[in-house]
N, C-alpha and C. Protein backbone atom coordinates (compact mmCIF):
# COMPACT_ATOMS: atom_id res chain seq x y z
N UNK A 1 -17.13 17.94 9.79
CA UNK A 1 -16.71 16.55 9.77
C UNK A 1 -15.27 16.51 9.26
N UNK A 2 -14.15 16.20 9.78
CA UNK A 2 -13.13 15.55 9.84
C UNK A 2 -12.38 14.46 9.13
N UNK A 3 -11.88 14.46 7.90
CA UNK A 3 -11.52 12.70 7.11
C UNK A 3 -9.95 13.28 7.54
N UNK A 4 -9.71 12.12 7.60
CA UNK A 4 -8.10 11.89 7.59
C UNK A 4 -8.01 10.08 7.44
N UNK A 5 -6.82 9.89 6.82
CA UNK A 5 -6.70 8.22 6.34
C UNK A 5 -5.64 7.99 7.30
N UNK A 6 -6.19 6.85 7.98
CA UNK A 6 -5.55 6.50 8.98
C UNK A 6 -4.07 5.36 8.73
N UNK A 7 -4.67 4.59 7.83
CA UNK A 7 -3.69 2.93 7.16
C UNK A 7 -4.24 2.91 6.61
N UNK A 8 -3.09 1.79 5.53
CA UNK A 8 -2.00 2.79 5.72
C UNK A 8 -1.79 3.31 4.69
N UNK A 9 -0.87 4.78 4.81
CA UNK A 9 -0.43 5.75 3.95
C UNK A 9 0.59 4.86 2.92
N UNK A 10 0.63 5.77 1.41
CA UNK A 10 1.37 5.29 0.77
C UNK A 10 2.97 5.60 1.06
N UNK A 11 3.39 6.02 2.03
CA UNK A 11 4.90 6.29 2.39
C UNK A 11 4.96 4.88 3.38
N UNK A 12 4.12 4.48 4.05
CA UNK A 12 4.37 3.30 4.68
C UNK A 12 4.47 1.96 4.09
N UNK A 13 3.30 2.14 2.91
CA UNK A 13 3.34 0.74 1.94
C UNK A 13 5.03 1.32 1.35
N UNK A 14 5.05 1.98 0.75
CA UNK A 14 6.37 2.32 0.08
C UNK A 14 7.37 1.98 1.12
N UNK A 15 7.59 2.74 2.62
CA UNK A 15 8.58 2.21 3.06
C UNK A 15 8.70 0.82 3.59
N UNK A 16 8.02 0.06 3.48
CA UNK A 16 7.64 -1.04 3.71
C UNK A 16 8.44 -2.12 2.74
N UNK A 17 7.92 -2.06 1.24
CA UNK A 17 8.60 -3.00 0.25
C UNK A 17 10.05 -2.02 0.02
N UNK A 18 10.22 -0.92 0.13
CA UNK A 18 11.75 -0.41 -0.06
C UNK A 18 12.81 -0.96 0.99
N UNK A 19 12.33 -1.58 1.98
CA UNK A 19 13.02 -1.70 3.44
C UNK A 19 13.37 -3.13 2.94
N UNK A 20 12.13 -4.19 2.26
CA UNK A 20 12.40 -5.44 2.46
C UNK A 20 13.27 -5.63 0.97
N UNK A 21 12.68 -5.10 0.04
CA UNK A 21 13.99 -4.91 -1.21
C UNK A 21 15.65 -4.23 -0.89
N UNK A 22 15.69 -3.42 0.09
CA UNK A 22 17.07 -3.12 0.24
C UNK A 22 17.69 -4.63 1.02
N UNK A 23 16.80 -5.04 2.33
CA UNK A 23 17.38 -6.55 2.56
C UNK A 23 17.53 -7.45 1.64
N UNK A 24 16.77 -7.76 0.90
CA UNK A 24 16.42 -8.76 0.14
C UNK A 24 17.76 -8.84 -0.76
N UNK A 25 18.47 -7.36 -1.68
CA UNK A 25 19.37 -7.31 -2.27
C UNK A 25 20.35 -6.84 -1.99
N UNK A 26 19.97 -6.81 -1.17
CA UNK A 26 21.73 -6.04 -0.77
C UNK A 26 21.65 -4.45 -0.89
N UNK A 27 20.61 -3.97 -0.83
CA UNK A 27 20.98 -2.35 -1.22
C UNK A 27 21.15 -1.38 -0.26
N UNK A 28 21.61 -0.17 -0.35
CA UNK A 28 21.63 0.93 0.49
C UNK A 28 20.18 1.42 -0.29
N UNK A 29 19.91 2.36 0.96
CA UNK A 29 18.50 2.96 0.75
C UNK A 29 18.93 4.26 -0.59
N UNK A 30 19.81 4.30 -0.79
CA UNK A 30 19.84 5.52 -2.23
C UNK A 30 19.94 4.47 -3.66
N UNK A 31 19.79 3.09 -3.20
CA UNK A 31 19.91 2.82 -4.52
C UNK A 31 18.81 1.85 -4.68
N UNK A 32 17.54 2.30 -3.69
CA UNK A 32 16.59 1.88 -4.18
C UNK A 32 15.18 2.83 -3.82
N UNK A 33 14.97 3.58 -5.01
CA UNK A 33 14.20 4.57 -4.72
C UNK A 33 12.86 3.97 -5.77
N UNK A 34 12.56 5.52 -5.00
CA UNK A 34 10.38 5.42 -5.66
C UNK A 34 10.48 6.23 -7.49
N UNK A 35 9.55 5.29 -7.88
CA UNK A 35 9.82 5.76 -9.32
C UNK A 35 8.55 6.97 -9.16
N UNK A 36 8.73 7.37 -11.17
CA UNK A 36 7.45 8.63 -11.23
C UNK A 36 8.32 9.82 -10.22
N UNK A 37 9.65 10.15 -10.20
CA UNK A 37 10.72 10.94 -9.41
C UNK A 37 11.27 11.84 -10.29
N UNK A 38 10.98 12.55 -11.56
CA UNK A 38 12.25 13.39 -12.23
C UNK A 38 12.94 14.24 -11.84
N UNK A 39 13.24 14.65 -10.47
CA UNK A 39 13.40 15.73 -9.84
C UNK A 39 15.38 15.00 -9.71
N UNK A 40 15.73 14.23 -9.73
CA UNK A 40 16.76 13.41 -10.05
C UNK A 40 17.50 12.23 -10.75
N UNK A 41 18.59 12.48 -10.71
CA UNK A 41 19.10 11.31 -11.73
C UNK A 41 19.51 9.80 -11.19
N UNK A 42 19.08 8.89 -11.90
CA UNK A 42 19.10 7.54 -11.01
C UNK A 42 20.74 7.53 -10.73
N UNK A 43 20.78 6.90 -9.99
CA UNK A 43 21.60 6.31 -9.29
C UNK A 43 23.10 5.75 -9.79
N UNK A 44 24.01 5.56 -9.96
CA UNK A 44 24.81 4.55 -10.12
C UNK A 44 25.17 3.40 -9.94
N UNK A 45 25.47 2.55 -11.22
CA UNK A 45 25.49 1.00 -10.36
C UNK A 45 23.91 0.84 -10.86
N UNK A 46 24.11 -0.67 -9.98
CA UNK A 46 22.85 -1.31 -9.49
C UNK A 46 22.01 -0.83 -8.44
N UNK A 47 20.69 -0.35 -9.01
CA UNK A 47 19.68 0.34 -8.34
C UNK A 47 18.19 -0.33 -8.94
N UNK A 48 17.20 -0.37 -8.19
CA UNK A 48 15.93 -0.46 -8.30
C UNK A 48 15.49 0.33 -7.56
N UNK A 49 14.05 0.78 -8.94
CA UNK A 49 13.10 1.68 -9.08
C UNK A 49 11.72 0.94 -8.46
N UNK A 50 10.90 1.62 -7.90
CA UNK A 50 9.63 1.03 -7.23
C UNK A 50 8.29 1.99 -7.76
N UNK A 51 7.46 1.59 -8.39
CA UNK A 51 6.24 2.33 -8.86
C UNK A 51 5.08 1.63 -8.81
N UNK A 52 3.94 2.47 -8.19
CA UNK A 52 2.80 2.29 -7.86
C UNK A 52 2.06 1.98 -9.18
N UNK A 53 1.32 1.22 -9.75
CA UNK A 53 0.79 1.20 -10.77
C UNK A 53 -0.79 1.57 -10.68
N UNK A 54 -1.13 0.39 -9.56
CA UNK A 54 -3.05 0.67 -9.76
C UNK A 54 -3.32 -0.23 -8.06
N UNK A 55 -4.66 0.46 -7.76
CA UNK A 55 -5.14 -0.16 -6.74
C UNK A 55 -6.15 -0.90 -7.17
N UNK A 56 -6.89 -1.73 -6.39
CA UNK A 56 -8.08 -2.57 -6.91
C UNK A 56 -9.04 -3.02 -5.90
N UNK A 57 -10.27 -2.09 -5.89
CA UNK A 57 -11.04 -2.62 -4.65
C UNK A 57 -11.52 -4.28 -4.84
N UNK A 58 -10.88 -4.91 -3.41
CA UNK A 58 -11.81 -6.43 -3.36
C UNK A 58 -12.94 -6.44 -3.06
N UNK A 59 -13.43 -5.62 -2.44
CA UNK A 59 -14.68 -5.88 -1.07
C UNK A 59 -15.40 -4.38 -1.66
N UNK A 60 -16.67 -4.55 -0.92
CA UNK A 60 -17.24 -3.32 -0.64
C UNK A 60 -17.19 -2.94 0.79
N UNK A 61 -16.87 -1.63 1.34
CA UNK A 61 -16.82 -0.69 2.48
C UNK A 61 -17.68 -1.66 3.93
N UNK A 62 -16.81 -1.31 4.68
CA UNK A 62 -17.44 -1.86 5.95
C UNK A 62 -17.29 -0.81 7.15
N UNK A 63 -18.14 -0.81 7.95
CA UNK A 63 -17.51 0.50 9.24
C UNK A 63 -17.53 -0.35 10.37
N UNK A 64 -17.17 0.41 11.43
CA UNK A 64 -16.70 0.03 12.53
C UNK A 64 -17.16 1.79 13.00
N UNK A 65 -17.62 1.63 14.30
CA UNK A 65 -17.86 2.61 15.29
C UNK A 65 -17.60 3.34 16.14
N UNK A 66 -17.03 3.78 17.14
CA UNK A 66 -16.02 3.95 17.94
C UNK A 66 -17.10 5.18 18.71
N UNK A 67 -17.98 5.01 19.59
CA UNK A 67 -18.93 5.40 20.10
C UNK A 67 -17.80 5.91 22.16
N UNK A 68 -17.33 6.87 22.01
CA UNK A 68 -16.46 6.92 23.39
C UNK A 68 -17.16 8.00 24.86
N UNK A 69 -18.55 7.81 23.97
CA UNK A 69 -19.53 8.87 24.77
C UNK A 69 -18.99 10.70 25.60
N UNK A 70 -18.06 10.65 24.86
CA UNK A 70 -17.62 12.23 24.68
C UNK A 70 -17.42 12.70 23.80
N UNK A 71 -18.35 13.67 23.91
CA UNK A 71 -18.58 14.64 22.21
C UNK A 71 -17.19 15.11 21.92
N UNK A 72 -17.44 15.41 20.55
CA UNK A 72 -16.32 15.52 19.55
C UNK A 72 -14.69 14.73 19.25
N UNK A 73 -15.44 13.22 20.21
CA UNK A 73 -14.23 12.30 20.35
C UNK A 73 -14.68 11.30 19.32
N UNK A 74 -15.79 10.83 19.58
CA UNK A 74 -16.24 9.59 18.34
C UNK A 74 -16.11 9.41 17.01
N UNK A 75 -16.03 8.40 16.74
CA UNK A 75 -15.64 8.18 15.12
C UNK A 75 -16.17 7.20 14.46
N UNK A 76 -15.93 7.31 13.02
CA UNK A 76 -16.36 5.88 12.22
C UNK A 76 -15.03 5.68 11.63
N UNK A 77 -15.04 4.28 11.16
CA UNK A 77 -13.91 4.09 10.65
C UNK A 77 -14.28 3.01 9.25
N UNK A 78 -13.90 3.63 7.69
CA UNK A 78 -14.64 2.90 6.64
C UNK A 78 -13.29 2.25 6.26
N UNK A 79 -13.88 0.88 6.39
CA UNK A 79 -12.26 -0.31 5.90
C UNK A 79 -12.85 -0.47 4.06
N UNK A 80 -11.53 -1.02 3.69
CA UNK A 80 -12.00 -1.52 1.95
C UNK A 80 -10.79 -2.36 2.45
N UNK A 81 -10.98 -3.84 1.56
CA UNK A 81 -9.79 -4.75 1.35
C UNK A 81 -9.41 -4.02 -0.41
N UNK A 82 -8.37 -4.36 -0.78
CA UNK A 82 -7.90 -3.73 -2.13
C UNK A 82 -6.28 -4.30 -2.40
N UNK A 83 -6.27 -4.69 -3.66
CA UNK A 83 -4.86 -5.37 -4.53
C UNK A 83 -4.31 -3.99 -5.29
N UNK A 84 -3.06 -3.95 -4.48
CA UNK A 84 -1.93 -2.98 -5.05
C UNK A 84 -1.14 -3.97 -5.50
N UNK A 85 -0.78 -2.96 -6.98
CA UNK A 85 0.40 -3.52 -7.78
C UNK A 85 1.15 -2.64 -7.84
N UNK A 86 2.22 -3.17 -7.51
CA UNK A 86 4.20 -2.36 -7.98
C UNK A 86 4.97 -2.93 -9.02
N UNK A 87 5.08 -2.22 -9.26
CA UNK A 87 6.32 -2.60 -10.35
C UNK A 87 7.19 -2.21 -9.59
N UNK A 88 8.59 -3.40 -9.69
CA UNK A 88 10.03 -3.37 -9.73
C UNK A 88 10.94 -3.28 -10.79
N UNK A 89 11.57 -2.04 -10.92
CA UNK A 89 12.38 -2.23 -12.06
C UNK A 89 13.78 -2.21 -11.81
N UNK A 90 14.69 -3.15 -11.93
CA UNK A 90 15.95 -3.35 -11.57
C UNK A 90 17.28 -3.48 -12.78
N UNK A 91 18.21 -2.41 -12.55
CA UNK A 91 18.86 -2.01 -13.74
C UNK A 91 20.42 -2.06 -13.13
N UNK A 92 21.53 -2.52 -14.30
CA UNK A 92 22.56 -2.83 -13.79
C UNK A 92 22.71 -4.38 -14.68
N UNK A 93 24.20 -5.20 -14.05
CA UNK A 93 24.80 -6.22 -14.19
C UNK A 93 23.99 -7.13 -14.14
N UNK A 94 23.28 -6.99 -12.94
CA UNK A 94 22.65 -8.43 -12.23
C UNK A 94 20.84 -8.17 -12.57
N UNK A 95 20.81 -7.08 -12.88
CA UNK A 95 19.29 -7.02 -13.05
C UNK A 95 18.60 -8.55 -13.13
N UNK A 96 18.46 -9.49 -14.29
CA UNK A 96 17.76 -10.57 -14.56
C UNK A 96 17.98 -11.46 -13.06
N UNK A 97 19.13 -11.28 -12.13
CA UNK A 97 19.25 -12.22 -11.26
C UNK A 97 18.56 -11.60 -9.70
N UNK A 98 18.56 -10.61 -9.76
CA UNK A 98 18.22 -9.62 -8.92
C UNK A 98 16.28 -9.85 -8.56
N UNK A 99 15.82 -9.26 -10.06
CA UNK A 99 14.38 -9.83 -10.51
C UNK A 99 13.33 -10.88 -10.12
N UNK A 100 14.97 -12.42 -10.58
CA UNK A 100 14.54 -13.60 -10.08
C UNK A 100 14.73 -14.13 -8.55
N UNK A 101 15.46 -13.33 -8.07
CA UNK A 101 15.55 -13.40 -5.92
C UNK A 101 14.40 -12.96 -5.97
N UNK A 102 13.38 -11.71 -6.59
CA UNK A 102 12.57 -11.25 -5.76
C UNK A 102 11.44 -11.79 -5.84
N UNK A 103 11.41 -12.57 -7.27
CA UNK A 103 10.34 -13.53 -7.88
C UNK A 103 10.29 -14.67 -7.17
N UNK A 104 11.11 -15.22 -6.91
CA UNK A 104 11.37 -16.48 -5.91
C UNK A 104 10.79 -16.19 -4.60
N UNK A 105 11.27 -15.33 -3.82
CA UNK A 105 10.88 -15.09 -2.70
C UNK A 105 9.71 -14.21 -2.33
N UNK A 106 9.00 -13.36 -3.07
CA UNK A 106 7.31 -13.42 -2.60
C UNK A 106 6.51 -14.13 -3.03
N UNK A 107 7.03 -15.45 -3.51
CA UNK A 107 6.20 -16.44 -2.95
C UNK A 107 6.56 -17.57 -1.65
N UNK A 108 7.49 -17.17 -1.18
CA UNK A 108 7.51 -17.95 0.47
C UNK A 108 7.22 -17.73 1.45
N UNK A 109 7.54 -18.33 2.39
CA UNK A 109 6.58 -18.45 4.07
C UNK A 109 7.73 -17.51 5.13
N UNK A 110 8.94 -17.27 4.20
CA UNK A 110 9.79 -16.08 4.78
C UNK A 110 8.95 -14.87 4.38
N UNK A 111 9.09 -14.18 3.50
CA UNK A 111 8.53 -13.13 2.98
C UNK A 111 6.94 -13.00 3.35
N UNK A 112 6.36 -13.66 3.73
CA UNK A 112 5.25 -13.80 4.48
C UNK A 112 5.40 -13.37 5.90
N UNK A 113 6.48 -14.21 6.42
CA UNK A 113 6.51 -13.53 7.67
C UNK A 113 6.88 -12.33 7.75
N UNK A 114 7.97 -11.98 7.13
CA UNK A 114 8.66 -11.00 6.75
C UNK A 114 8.06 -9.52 7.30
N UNK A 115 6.56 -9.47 6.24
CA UNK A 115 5.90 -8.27 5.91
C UNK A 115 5.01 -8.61 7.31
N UNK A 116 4.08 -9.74 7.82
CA UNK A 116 3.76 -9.32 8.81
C UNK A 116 4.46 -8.98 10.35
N UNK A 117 5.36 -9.52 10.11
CA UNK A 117 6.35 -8.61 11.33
C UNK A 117 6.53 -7.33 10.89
N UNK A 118 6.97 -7.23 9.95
CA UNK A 118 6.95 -5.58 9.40
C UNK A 118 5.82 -4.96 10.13
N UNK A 119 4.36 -5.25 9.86
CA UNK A 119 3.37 -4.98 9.69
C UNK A 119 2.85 -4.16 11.20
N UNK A 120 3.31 -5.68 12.00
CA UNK A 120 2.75 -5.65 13.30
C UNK A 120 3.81 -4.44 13.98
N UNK A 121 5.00 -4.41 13.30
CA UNK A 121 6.08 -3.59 14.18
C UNK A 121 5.84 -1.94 13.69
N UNK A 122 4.81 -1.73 12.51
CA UNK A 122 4.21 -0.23 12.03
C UNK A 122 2.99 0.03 11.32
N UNK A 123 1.78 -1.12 12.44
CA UNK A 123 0.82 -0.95 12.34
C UNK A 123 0.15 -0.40 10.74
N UNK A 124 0.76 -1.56 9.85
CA UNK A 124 0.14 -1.62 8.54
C UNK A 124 0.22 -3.85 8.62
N UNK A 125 -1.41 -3.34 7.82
CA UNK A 125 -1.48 -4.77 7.19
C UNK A 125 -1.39 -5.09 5.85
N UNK A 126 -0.29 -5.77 5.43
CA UNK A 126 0.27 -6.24 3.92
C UNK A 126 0.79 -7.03 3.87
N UNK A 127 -0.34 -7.97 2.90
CA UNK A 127 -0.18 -9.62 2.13
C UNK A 127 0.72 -9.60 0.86
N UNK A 128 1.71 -10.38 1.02
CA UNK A 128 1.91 -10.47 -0.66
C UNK A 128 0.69 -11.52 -0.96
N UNK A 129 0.72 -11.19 -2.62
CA UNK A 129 -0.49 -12.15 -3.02
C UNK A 129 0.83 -13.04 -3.91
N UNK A 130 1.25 -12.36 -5.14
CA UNK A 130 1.88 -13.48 -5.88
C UNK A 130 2.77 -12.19 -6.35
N UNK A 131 3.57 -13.21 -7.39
CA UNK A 131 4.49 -11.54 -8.18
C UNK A 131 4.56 -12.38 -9.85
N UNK A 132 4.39 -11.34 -10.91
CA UNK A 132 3.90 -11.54 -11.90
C UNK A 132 5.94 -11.86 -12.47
N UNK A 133 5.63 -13.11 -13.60
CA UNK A 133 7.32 -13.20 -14.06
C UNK A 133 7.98 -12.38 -14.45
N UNK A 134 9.28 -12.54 -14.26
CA UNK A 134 10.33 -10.96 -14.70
C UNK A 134 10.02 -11.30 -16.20
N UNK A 135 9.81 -9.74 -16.20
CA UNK A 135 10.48 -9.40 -18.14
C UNK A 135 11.31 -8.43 -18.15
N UNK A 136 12.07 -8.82 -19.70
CA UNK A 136 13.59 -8.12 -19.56
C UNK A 136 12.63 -7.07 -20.25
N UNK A 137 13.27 -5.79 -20.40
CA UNK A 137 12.24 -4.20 -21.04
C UNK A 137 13.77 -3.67 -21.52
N UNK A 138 13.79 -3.34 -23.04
CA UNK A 138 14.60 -2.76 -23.87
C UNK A 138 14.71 -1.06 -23.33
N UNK A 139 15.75 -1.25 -22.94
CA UNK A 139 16.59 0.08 -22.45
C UNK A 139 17.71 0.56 -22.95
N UNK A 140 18.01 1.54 -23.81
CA UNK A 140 18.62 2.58 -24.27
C UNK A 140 19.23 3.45 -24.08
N UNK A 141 20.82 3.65 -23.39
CA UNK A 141 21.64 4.57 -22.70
C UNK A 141 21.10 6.31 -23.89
N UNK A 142 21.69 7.35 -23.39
CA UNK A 142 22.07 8.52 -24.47
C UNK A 142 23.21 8.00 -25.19
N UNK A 143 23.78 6.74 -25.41
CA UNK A 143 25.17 6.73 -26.22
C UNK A 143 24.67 5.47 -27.07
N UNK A 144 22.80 5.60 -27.10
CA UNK A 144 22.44 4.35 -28.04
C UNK A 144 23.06 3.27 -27.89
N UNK A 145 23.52 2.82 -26.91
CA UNK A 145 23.99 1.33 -25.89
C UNK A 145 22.52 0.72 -25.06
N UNK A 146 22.56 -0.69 -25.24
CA UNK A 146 21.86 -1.32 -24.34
C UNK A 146 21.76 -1.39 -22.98
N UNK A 147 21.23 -1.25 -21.91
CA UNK A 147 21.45 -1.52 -20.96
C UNK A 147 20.68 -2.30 -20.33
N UNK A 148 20.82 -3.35 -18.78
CA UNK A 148 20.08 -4.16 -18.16
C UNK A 148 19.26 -3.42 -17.47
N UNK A 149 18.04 -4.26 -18.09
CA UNK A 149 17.04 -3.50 -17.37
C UNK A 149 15.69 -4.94 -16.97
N UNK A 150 15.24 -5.35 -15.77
CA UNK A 150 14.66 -6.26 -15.79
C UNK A 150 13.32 -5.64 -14.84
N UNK A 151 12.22 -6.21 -14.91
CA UNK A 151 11.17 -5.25 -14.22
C UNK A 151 9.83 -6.62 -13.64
N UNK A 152 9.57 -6.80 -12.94
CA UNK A 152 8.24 -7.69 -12.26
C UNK A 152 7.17 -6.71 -11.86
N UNK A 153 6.14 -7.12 -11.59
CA UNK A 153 4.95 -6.55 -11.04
C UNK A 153 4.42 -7.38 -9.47
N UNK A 154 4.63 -6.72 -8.47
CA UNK A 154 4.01 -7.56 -7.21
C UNK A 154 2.83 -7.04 -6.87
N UNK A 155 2.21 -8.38 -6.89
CA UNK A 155 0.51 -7.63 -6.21
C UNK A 155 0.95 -7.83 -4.54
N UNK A 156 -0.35 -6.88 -3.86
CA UNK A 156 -0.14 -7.05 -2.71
C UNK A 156 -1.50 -6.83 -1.97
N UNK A 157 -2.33 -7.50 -0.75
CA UNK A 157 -3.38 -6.79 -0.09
C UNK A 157 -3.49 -6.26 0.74
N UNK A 158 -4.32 -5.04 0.70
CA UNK A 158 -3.94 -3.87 1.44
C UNK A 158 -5.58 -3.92 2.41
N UNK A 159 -5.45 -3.59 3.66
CA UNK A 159 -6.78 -2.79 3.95
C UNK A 159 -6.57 -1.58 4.48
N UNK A 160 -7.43 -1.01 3.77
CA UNK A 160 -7.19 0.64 3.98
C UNK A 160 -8.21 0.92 5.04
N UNK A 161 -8.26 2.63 5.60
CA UNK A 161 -9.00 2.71 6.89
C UNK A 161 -8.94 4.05 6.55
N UNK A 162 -10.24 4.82 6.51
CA UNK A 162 -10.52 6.33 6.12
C UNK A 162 -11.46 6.43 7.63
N UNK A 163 -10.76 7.26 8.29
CA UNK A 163 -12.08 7.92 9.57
C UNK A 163 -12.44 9.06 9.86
N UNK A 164 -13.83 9.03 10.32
CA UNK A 164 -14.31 10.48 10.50
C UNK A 164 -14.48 10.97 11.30
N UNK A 165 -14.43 11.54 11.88
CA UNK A 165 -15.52 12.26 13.04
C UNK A 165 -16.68 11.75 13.28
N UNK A 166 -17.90 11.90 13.77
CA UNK A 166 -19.47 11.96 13.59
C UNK A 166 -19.14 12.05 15.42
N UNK A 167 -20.88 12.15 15.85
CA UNK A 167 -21.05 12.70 16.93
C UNK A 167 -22.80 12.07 17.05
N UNK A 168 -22.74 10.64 18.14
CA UNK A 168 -23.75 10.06 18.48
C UNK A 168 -25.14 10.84 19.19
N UNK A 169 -26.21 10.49 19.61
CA UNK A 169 -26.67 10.81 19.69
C UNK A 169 -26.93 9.66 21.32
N UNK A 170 -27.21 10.47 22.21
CA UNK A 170 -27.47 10.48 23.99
C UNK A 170 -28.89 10.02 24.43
N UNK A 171 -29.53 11.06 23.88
CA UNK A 171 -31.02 10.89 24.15
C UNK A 171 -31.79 11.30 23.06
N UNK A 172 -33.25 11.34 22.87
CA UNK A 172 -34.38 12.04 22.21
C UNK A 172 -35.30 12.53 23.12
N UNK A 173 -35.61 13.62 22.70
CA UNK A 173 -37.16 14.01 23.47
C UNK A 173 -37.98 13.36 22.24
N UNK A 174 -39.41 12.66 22.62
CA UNK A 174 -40.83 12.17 21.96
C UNK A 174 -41.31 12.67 22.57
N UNK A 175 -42.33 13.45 21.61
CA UNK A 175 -43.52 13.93 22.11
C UNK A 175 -44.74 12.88 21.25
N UNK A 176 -45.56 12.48 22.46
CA UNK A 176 -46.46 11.60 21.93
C UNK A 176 -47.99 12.39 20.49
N UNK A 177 -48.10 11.82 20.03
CA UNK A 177 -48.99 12.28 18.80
C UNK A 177 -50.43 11.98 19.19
N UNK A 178 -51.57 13.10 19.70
CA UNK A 178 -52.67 12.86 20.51
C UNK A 178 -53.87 12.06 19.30
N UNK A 179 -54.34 11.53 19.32
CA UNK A 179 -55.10 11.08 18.30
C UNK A 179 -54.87 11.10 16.68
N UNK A 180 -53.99 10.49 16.27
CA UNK A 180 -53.38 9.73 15.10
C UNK A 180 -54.15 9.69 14.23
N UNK A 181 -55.62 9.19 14.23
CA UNK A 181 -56.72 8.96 13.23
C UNK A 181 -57.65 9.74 12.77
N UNK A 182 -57.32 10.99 13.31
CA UNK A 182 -58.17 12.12 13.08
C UNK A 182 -57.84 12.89 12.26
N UNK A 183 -58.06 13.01 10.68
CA UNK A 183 -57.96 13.97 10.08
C UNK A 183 -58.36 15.63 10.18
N UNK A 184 -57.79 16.93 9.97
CA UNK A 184 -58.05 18.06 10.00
C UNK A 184 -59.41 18.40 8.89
């Protein structure tokens, strides 16, 4: 048996809100990367960080079938609805103003459309739900200097899709059972 996760992958949710945060602010794609990264040093300037925090099943599991009556083609497919949260953390000059564009705008009927055009144009489905208020978070250069640092949390709903393999069944042979009531 066969699993592979079909939708969507976390590089798609990721490239997904990184695509609409580089519009949204103005950024080039190097100055808005995926956090939980030490393999480099942030950025210069004004940059936001993007980190996965937690998923959250809504629903319990549902399947769907995919019965194509040629062996080793058929499948199941197990959906879950589920609330992802990101954190945005946005550092620099404008951080607090930066924060509040993004706070403002996942809650409108742009950013709504936004993600389902996204969606429909790379076959992922993602709701914003709401986005939690900016807080400013005490940040500390190496030269014991302050720096701007402003950070939100966006929920979002996701349905995910895990499928398998399996392999239906055509026919049965029954063989009938000759007298049922007769004990040995």
């Amino acid at each position: 048996m066969a699993f592979y996760v079909s939708s969507p992958t976390e590089l798609q949710v990721m490239s997904a809100l990184q695509t609409w945060i580089m519009e949204v602010l103005t950024l080039d794609i190097n100055h808005v990367i995926r956090g939980y990264n030490n393999m480099a040093a942030p950025p210069i300037g004004e940059y936001a960080i993007i980190s996965k925090l937690r998923m959250t099943p809504l629903s319990t599991p549902w399947i769907a079938y995919n019965d194509t009556k040629v062996p080793a083609t058929e499948s199941e497919t197990t959906f879950i609805s589920s609330e992802c949260v990101y954190q945005i953390d946005c550092y620099g000059a404008t951080a607090a103003d930066r924060t509040t564009i993004l706070h403002v705008l996942t809650r409108s009927d742009a950013t709504s459309e936004w993600f389902a055009a996204y969606g429909a144009a790379n076959a992922i489905t993602m709701d914003t739900f709401y986005t939690e208020d900016p807080t400013r978070s005490v940040l500390t250069n190496e030269e014991a200097q302050y720096e701007d640092h402003w950070l939100l949390r966006m929920h979002f709903g996701l349905t995910q899709q895990v499928s398998t393999s399996v392999n239906f069944m055509d026919a049965a042979l029954v063989k009938p059972i000759v007298n049922v009531n007769t004990l040995p």
